[in-house]
C-alpha atoms as a PDB file:
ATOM      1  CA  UNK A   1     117.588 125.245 107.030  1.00  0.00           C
ATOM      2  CA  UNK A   2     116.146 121.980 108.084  1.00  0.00           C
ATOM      3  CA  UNK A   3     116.950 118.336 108.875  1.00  0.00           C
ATOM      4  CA  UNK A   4     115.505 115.346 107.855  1.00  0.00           C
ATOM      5  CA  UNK A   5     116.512 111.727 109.703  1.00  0.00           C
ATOM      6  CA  UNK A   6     116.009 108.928 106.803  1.00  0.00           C
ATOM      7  CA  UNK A   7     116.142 105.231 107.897  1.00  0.00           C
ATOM      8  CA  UNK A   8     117.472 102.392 105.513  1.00  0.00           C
ATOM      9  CA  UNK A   9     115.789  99.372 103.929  1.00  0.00           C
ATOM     10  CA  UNK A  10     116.179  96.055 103.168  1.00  0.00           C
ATOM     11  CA  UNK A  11     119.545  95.154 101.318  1.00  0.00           C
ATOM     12  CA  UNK A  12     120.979  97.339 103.843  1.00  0.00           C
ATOM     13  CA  UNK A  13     122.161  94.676 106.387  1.00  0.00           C
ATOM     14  CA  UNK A  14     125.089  93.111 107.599  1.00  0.00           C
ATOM     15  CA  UNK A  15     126.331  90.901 110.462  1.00  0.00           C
ATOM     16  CA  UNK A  16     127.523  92.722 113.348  1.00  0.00           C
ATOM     17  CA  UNK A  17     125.641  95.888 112.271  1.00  0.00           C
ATOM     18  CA  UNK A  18     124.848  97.854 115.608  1.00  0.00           C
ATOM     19  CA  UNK A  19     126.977  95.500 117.794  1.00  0.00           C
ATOM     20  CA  UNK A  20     129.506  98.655 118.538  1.00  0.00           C
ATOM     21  CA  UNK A  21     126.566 100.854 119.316  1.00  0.00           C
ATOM     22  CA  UNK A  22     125.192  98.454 121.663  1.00  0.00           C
ATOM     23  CA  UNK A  23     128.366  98.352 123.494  1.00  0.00           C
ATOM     24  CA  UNK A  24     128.937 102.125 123.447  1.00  0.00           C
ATOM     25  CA  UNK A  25     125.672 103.371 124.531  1.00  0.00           C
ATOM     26  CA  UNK A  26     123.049 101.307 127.290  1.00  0.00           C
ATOM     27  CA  UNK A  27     120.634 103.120 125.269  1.00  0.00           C
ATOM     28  CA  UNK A  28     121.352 101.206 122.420  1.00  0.00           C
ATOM     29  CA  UNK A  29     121.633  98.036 124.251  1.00  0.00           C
ATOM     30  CA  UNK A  30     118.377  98.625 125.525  1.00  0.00           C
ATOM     31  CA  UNK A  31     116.485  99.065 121.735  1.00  0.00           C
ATOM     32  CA  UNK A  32     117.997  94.990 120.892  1.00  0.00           C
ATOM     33  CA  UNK A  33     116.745  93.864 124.109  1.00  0.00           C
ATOM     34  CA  UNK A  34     113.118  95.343 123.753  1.00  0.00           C
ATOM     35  CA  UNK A  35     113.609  93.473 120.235  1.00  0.00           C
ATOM     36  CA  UNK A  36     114.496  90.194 121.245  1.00  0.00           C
ATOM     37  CA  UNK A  37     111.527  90.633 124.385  1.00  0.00           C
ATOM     38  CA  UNK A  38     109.027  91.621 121.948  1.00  0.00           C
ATOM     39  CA  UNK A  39     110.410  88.937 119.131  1.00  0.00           C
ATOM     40  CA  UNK A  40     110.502  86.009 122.034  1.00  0.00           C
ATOM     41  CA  UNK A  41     114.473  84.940 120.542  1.00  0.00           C
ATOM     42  CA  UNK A  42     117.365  86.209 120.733  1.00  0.00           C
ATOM     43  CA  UNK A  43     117.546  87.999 117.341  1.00  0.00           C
ATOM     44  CA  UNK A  44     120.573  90.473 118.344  1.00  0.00           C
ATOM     45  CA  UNK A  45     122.631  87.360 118.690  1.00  0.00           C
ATOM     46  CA  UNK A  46     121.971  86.505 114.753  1.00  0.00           C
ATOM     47  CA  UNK A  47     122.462  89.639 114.141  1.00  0.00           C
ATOM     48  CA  UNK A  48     126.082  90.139 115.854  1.00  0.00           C
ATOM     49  CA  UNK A  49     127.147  86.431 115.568  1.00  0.00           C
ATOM     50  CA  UNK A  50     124.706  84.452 112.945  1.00  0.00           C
ATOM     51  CA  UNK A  51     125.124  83.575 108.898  1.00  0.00           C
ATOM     52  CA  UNK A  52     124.447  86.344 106.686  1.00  0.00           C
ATOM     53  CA  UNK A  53     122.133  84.123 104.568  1.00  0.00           C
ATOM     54  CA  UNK A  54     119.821  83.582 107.712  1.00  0.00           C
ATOM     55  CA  UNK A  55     119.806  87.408 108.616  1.00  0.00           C
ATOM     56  CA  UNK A  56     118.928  88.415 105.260  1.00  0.00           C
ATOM     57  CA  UNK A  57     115.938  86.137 105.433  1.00  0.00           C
ATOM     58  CA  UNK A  58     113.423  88.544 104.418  1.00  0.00           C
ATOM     59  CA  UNK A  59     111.534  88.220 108.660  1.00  0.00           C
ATOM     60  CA  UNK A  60     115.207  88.474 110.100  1.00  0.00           C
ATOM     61  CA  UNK A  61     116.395  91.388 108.013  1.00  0.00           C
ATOM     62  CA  UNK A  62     113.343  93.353 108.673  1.00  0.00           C
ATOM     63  CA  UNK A  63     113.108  93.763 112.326  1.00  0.00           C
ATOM     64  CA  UNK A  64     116.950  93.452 112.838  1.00  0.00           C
ATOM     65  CA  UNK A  65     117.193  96.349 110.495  1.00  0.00           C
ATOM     66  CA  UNK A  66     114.858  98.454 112.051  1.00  0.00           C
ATOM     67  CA  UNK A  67     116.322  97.246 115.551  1.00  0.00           C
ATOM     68  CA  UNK A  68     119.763  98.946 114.396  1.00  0.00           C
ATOM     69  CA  UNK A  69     118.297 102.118 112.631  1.00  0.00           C
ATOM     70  CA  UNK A  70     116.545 102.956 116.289  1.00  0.00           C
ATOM     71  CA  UNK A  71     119.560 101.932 118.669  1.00  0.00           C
ATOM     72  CA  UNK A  72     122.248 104.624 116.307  1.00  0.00           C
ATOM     73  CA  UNK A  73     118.859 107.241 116.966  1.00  0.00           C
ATOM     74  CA  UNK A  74     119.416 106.032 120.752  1.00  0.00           C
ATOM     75  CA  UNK A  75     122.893 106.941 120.379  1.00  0.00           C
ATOM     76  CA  UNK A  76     122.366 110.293 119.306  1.00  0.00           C
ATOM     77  CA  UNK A  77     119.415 110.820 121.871  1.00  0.00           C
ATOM     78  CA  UNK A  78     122.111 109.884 124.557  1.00  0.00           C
ATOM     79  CA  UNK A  79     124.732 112.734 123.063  1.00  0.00           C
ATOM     80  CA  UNK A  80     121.912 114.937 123.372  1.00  0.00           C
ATOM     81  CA  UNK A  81     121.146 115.010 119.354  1.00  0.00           C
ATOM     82  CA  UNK A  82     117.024 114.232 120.005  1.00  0.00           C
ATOM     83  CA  UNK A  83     114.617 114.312 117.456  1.00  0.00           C
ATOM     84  CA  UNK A  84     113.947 117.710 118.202  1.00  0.00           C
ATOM     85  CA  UNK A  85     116.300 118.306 115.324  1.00  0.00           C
ATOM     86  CA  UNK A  86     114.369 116.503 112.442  1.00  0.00           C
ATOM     87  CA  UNK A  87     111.704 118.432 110.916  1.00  0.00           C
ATOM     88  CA  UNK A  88     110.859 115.278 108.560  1.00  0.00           C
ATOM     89  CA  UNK A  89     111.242 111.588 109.252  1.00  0.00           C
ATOM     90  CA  UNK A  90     111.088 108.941 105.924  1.00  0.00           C
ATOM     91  CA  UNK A  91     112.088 105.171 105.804  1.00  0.00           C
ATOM     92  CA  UNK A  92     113.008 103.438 102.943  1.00  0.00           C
ATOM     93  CA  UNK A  93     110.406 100.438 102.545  1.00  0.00           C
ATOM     94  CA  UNK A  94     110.783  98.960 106.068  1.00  0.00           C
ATOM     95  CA  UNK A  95     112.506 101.865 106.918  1.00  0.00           C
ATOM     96  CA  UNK A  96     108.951 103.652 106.860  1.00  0.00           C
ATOM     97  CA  UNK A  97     108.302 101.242 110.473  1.00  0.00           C
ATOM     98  CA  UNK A  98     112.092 102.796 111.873  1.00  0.00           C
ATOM     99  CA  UNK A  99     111.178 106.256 111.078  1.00  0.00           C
ATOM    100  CA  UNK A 100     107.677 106.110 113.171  1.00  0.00           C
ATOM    101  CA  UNK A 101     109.245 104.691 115.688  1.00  0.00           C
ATOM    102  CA  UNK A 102     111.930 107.438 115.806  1.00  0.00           C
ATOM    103  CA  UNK A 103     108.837 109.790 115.716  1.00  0.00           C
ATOM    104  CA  UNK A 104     107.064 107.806 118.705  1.00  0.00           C
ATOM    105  CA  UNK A 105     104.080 106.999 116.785  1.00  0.00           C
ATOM    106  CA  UNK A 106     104.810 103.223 117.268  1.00  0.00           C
ATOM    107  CA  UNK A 107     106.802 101.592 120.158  1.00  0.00           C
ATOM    108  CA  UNK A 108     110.059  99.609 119.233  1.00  0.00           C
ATOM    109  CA  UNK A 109     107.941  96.176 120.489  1.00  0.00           C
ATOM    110  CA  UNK A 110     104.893  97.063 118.200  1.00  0.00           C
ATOM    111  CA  UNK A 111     107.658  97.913 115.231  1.00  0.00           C
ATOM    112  CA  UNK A 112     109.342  94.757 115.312  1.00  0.00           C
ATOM    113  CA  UNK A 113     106.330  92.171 115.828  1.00  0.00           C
ATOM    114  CA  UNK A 114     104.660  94.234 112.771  1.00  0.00           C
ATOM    115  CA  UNK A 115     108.045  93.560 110.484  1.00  0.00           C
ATOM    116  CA  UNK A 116     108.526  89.926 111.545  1.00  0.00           C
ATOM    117  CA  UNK A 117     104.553  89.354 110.567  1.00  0.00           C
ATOM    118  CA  UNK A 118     105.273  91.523 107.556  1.00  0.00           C
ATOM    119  CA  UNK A 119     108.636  89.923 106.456  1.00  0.00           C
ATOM    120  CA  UNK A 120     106.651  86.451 106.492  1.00  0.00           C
ATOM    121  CA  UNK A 121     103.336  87.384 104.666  1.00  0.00           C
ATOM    122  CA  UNK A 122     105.802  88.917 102.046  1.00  0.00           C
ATOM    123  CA  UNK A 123     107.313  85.759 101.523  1.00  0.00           C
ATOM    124  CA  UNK A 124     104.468  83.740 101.967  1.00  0.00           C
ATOM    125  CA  UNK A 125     102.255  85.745  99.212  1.00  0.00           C
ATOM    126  CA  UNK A 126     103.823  84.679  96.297  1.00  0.00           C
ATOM    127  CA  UNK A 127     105.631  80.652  95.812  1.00  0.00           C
ATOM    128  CA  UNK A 128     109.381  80.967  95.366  1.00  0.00           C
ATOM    129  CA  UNK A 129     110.548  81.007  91.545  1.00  0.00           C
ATOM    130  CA  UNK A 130     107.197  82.589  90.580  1.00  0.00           C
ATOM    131  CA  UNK A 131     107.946  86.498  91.242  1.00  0.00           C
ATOM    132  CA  UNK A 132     111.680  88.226  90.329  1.00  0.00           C
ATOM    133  CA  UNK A 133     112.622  92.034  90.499  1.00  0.00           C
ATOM    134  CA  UNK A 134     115.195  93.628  88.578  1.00  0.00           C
ATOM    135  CA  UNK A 135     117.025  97.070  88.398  1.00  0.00           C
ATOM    136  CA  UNK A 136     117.032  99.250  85.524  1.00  0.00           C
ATOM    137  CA  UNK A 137     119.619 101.839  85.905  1.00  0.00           C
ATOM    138  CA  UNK A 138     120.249 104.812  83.627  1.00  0.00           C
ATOM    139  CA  UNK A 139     116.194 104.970  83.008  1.00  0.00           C
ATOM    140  CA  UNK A 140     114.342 107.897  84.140  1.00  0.00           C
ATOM    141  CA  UNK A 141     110.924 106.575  85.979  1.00  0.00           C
ATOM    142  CA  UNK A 142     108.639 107.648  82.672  1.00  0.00           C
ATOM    143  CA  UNK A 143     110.667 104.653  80.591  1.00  0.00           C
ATOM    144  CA  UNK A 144     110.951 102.667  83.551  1.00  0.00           C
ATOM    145  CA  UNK A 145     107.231 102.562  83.526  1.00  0.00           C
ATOM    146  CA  UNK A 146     106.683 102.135  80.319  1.00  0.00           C
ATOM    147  CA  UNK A 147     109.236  99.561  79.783  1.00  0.00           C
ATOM    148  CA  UNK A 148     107.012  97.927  82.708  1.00  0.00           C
ATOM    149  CA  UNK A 149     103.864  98.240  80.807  1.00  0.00           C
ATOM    150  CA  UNK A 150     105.102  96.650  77.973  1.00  0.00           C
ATOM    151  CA  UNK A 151     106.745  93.575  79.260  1.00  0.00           C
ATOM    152  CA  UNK A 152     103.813  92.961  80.902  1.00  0.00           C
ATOM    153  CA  UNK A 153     102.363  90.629  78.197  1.00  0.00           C
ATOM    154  CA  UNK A 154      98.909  89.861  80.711  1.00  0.00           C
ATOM    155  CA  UNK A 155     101.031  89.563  83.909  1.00  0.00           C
ATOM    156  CA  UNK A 156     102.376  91.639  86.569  1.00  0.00           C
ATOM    157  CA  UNK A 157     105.655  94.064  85.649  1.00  0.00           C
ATOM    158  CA  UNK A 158     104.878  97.363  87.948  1.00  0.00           C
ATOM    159  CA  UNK A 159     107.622 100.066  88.947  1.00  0.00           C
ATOM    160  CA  UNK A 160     108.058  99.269  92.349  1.00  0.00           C
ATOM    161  CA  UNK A 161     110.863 101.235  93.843  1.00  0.00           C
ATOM    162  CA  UNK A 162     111.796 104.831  92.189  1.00  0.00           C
ATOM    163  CA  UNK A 163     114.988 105.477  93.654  1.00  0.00           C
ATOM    164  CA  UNK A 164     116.582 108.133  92.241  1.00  0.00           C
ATOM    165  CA  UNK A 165     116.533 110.008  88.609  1.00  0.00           C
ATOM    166  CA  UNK A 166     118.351 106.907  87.014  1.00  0.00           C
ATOM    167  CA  UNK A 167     117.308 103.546  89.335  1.00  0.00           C
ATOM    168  CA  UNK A 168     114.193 102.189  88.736  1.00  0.00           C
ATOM    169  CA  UNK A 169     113.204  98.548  90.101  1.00  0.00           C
ATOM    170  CA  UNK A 170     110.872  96.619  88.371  1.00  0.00           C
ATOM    171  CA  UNK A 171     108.542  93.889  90.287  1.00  0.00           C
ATOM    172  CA  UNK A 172     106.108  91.362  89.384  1.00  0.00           C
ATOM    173  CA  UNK A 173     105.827  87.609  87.449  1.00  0.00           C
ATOM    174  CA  UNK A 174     109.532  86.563  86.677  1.00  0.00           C
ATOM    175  CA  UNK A 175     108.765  85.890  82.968  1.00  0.00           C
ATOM    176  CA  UNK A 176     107.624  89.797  82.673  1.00  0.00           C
ATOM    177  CA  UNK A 177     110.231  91.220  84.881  1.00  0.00           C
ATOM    178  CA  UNK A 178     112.960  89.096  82.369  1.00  0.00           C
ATOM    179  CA  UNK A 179     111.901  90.589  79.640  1.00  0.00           C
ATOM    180  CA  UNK A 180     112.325  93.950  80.954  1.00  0.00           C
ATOM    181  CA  UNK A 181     115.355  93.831  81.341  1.00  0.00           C
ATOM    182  CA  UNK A 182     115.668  93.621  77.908  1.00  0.00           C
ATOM    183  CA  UNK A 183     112.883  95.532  76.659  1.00  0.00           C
ATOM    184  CA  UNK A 184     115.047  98.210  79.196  1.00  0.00           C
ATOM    185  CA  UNK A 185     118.570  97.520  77.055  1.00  0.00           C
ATOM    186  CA  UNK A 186     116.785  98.661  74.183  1.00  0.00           C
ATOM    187  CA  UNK A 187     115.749 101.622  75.545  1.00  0.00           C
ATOM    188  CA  UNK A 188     118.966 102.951  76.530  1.00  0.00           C
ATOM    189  CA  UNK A 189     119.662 101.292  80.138  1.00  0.00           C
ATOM    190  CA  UNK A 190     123.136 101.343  81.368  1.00  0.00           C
ATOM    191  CA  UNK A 191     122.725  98.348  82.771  1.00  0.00           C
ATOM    192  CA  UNK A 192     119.120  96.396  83.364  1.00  0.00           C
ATOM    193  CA  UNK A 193     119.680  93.142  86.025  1.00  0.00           C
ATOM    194  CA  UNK A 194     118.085  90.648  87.912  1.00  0.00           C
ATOM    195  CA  UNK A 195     118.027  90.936  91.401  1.00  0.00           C
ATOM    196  CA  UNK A 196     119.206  88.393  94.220  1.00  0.00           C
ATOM    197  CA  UNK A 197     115.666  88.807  95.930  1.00  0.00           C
ATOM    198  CA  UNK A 198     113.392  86.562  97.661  1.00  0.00           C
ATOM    199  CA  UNK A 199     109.859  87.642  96.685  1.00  0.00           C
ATOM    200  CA  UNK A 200     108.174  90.548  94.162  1.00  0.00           C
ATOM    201  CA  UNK A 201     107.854  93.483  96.293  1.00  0.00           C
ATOM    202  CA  UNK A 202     105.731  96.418  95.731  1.00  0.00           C
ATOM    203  CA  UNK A 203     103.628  94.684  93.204  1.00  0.00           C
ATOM    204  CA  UNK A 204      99.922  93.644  93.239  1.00  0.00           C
ATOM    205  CA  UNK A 205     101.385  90.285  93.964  1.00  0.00           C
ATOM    206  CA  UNK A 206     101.692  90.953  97.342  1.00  0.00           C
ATOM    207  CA  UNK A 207      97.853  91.816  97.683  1.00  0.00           C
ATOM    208  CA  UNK A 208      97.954  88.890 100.295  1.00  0.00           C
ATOM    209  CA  UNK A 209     100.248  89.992 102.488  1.00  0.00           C
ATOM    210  CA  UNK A 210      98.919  93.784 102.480  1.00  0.00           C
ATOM    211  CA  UNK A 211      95.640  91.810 103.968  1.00  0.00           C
ATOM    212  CA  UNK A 212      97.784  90.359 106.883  1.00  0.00           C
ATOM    213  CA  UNK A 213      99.004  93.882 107.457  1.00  0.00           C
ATOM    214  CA  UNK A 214      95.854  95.275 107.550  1.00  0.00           C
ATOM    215  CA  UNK A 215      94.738  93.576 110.427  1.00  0.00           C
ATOM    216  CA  UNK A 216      97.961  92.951 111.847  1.00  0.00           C
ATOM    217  CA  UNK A 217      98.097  96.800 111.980  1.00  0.00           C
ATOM    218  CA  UNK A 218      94.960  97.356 113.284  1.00  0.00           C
ATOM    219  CA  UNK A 219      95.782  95.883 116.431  1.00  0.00           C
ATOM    220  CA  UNK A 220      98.216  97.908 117.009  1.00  0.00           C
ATOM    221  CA  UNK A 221      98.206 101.758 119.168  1.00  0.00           C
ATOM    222  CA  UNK A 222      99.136 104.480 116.318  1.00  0.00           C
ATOM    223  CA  UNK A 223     100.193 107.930 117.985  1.00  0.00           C
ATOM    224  CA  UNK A 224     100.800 111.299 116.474  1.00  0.00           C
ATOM    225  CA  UNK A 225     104.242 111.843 115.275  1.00  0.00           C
ATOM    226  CA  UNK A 226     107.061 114.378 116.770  1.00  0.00           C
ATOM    227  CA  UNK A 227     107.961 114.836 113.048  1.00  0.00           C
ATOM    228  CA  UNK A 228     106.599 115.068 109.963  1.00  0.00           C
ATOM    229  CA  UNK A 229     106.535 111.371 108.280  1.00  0.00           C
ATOM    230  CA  UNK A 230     106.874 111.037 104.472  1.00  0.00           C
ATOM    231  CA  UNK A 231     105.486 107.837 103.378  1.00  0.00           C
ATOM    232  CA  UNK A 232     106.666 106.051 100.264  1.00  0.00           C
ATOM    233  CA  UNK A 233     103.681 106.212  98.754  1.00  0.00           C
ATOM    234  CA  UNK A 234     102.278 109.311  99.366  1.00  0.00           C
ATOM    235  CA  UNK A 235     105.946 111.236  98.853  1.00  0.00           C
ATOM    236  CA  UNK A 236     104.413 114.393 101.017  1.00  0.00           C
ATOM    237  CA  UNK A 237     104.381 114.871 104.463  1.00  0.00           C
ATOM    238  CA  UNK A 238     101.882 113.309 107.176  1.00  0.00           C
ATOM    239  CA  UNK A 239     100.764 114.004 110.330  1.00  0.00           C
ATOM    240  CA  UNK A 240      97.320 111.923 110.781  1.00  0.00           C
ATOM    241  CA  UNK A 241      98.428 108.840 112.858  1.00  0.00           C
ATOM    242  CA  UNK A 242      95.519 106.767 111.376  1.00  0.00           C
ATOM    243  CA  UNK A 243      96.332 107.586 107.352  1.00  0.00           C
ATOM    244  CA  UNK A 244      99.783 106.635 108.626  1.00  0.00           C
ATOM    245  CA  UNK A 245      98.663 103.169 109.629  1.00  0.00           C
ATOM    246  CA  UNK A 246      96.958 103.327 106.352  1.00  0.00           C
ATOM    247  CA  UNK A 247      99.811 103.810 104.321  1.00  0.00           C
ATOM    248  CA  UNK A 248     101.838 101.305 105.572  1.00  0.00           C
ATOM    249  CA  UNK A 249      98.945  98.741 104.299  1.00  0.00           C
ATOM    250  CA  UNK A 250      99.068 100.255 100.761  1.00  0.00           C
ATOM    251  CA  UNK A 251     103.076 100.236 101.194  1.00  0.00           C
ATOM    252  CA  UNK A 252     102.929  96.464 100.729  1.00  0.00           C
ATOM    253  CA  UNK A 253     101.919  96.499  97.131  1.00  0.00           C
ATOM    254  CA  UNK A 254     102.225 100.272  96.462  1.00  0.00           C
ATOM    255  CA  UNK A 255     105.652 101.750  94.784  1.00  0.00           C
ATOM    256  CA  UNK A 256     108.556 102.903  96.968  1.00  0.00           C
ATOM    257  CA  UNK A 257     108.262 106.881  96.024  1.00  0.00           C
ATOM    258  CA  UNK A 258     111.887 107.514  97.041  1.00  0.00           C
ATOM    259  CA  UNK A 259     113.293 110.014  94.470  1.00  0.00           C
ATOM    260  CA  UNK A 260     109.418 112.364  95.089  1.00  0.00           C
ATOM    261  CA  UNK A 261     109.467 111.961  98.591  1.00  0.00           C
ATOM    262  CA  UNK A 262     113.162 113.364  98.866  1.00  0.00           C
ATOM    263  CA  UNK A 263     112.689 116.108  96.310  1.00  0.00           C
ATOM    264  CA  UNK A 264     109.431 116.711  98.295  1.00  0.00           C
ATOM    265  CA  UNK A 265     111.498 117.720 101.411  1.00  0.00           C
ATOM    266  CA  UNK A 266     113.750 119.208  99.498  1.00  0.00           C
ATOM    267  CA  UNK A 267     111.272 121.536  98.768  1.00  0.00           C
ATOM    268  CA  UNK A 268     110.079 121.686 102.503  1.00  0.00           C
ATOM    269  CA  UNK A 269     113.299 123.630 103.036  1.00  0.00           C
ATOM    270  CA  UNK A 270     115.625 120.544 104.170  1.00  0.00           C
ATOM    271  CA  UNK A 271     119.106 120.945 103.358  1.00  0.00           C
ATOM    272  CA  UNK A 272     120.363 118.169 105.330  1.00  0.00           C
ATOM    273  CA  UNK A 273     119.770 114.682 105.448  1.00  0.00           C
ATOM    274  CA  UNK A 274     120.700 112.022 108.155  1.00  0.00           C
ATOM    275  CA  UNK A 275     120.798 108.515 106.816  1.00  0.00           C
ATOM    276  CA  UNK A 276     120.341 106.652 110.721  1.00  0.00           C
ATOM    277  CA  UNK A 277     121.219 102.793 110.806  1.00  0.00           C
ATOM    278  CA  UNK A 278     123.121 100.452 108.522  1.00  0.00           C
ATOM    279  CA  UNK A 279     124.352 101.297 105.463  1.00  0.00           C
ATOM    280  CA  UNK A 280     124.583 104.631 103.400  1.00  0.00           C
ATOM    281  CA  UNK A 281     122.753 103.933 100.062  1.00  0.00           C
ATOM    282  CA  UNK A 282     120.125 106.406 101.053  1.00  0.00           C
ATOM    283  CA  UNK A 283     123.032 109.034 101.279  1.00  0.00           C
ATOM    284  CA  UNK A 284     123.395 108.268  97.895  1.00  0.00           C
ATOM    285  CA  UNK A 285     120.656 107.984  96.298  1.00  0.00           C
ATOM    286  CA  UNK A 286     119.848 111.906  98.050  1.00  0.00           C
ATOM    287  CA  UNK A 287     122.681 113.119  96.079  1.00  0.00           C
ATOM    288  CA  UNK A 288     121.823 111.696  92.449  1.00  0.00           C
ATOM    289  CA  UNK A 289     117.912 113.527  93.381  1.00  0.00           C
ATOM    290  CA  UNK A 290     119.435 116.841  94.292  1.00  0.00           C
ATOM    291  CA  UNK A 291     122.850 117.432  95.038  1.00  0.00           C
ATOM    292  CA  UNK A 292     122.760 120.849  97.351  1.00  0.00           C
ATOM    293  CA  UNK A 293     121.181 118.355 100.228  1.00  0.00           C
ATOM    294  CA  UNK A 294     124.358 117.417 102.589  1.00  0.00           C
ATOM    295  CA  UNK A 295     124.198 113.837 103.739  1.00  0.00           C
ATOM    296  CA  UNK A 296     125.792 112.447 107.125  1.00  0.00           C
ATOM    297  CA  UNK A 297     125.249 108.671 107.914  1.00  0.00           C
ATOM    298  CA  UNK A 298     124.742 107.696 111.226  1.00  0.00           C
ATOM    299  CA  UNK A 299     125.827 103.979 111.915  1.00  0.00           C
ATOM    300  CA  UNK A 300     128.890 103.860 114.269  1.00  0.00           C
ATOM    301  CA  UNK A 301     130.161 105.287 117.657  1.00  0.00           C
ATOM    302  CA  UNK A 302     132.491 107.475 115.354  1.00  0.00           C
ATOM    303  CA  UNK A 303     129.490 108.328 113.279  1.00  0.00           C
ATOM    304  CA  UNK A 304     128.137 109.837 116.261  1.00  0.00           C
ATOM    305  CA  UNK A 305     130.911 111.615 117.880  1.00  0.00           C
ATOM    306  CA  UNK A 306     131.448 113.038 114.068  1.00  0.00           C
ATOM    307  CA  UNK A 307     127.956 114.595 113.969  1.00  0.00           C
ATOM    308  CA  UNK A 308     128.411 116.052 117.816  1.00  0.00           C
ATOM    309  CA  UNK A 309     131.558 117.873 116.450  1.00  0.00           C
ATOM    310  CA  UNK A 310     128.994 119.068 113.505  1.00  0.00           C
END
């Protein structure tokens, strides 16, 4: 039997998210602080007090999300849970920056100055209006990508996020990604929509962003993990601390490997997975892959004292 602590992307976040952590554990406290320091603004205040449209502007929601998936691993840390208990670390898009931090191969300050220069290139790569994403539930990733490939029509349609066995989301030039959704009606979708996003992610649109990231990232100190990470687009494990700087680069336009990397660990031996931060659509999505992997999200004060009594 093994664990695996999984760390939640964007979509995940919320105002106040954290806020009871923070006030529970110093440890916690601390994680906001070092983000705010490293950020130069007080982003824990937006994050307990602010508008939910300006936190879930794509270089808010990054870092704040990654600020909260690290202060509930503080929490645990300071209940004597340490990461001594994950065999396997994975984050969900962002999430990817959370779990090396959790597995000390990047400090909290590198993590969040990395997602607030990688939640603005995102946005900056393609115009607003031009790019759209969409999900196509009830699709397994084989018609997913095919219904991609076809809607194409000369522009970008890609599979960019493979979720679980029956959510696929599509990315690329809004025209494409419109048409499938219904290209993905006729081929049996339960239900195909447009998504409330900012920017195509995960698509060779975002080829000028991944060239910020490459030499944002390259500036920054990469050390060897405490855990095995799972990158999204490798969906197998990883030790080397410079193909993990690597991968995050290809991340940018690269697909979100989701429903491999968790059937991946699944074949590691994990039987348990620890969603750690906001939200608990990871926990989810882990039981549509395989359903004999328990799930325990880790979010609140009570989350915590829940997994200390086991």
């Amino acid at each position: 039997m093994s664990i695996a602590f999984v760390f939640p992307g964007q979509g995940a976040q919320t105002i106040g998210m954290g806020r009871d952590l923070a006030e529970a554990y110093p440890a916690a406290r601390a994680v906001f602080d070092e983000v705010d320091d490293a950020l130069g603004e007080a982003l824990s205040t937006l994050i307990w007090e602010g508008e939910q449209d300006t936190l879930t502007l794509t270089q808010n929601a990054q870092p704040a999300l990654m600020a909260t998936s690290v202060a509930a691993l503080r929490a645990l840390e300071a209940e004597g849970i340490t990461m001594e208990r994950a065999a396997f670390v994975a984050g969900h898009s962002l999430g990817e920056y959370s779990a090396l931090c959790a597995a000390g191969t990047v400090s909290v300050a590198d993590a969040a100055r990395l997602l607030r220069t990688r939640g603005k290139a995102m946005q900056e790569a393609v115009p607003v209006g031009v790019g759209a994403m969409a999900a196509l539930l009830g699709l397994d990733f084989e018609t997913a990508n095919a219904v991609a490939a076809e809607a194409a029509q000369g522009e970008v349609c890609q599979a960019a996020n493979d979720n679980d066995p029956g959510q696929v989301v599509v990315s690329g030039h809004k025209g494409a990604v419109e048409r499938a959704v219904e290209i993905a009606k006729g081929r049996g979708a339960k239900r195909a929509v447009m998504l409330p996003v900012s920017a195509p992610f995960h698509c060779s649109l975002m080829a000028p962003a991944a060239e910020v990231m490459a030499e944002a990232l390259a500036g920054v100190e990469f050390a060897a993990p405490s855990a095995t990470v799972v990158p999204n687009v490798l969906a197998t494990g990883c030790d080397d601390p410079n193909a993990l700087r690597d991968h995050l680069v290809t991340q940018v336009t690269g697909s979100v490997r989701w429903r491999e990397s968790v059937a991946w660990m699944a074949g590691q031996g994990v039987t348990e997975i620890w969603e750690i931060g906001a939200g608990k659509a990871l926990s989810g999505m882990v039981r549509r892959i395989d359903r004999s992997i328990a799930t325990r999200a880790i979010g609140t004060p009570a989350d915590v004292a829940a997994a200390l009594d086991g």
